[in-house]
C-alpha atoms as a PDB file:
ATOM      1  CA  UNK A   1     168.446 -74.003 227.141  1.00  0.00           C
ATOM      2  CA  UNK A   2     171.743 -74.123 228.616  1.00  0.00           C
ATOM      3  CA  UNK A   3     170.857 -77.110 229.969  1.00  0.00           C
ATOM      4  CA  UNK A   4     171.065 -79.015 227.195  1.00  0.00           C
ATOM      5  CA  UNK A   5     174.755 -77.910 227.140  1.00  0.00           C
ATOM      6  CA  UNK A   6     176.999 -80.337 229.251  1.00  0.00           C
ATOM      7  CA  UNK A   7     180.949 -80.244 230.246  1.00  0.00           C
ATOM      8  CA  UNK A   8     182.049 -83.496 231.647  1.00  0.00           C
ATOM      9  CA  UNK A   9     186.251 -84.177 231.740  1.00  0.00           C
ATOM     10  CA  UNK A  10     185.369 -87.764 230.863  1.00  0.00           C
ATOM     11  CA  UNK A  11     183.399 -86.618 227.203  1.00  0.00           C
ATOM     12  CA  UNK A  12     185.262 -85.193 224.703  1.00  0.00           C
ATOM     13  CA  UNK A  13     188.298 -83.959 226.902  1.00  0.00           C
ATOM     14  CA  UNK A  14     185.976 -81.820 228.925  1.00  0.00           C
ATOM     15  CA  UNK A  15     184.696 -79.602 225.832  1.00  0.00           C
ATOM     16  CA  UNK A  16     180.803 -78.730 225.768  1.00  0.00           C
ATOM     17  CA  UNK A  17     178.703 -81.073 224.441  1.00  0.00           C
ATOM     18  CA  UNK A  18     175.035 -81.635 223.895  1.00  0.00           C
ATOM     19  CA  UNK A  19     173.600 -83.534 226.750  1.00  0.00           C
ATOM     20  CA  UNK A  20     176.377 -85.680 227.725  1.00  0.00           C
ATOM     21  CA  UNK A  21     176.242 -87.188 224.812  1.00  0.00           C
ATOM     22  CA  UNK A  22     179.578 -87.382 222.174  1.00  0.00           C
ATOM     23  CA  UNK A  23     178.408 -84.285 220.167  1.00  0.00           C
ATOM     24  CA  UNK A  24     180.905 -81.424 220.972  1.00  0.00           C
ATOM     25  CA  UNK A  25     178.966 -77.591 220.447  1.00  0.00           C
ATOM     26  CA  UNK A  26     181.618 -76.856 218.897  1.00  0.00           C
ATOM     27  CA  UNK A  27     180.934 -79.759 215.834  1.00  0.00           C
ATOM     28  CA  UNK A  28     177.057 -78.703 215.661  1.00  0.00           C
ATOM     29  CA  UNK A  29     178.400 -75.099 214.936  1.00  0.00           C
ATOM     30  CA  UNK A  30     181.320 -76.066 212.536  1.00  0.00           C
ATOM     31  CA  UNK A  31     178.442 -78.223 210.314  1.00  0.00           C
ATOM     32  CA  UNK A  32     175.916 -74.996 210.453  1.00  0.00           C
ATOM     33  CA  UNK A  33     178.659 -72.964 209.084  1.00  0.00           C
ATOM     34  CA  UNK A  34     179.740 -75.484 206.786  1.00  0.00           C
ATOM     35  CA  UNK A  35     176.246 -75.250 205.446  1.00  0.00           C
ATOM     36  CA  UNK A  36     174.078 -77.849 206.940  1.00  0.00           C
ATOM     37  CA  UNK A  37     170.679 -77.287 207.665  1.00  0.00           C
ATOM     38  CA  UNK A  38     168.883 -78.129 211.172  1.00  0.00           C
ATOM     39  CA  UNK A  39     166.645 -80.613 209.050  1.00  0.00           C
ATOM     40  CA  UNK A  40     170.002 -82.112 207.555  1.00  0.00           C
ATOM     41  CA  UNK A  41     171.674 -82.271 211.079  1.00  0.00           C
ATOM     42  CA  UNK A  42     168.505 -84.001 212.539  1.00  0.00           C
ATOM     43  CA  UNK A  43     168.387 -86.489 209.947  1.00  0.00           C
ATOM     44  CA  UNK A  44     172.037 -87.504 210.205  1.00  0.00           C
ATOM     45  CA  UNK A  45     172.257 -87.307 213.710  1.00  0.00           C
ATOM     46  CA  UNK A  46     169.054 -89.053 214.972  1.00  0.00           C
ATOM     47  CA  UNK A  47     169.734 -88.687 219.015  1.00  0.00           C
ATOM     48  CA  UNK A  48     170.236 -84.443 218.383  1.00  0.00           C
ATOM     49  CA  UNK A  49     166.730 -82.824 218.641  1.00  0.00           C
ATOM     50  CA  UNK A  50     165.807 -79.059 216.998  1.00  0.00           C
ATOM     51  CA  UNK A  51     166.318 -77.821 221.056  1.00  0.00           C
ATOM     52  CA  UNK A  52     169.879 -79.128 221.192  1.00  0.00           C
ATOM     53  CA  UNK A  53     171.132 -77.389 218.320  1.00  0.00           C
ATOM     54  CA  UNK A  54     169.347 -73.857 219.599  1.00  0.00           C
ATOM     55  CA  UNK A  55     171.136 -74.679 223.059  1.00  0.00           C
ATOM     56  CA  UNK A  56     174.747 -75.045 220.915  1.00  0.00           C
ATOM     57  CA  UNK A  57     174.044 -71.380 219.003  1.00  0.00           C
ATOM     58  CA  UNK A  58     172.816 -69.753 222.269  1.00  0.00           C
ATOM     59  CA  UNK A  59     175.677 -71.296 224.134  1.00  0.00           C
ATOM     60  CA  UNK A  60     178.064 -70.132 221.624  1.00  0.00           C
ATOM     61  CA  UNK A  61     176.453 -66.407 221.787  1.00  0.00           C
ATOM     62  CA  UNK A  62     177.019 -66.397 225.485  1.00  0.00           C
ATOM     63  CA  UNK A  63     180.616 -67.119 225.392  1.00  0.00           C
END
């Protein structure tokens, strides 16, 4: 899954985001802990899929 899981200096000041696209891990895991659901997330964030947001929580566990 880690794939999905990208660190580029030019996105996001080098932080780990979902495949190279503006959507820092660390934002996916800050709006699950703020309550969101997957289902929510997907529906406001049409370009995340369900994988992306089990890549940020097993990134996250590895670290």
């Amino acid at each position: 899954m880690n794939n999905r899981i990208t660190i580029d200096s030019a996105i996001c000041h080098g932080k780990p985001c979902i495949r190279g696209l503006r959507y820092p891990v660390e934002s996916v895991l800050e709006w699950l802990a703020g309550g969101m659901t997957i289902e929510e997330i997907l529906s406001d964030y049409q370009d995340l899929e369900r994988e992306d947001i089990f890549a940020a929580l097993a990134y996250d566990a590895e670290q």
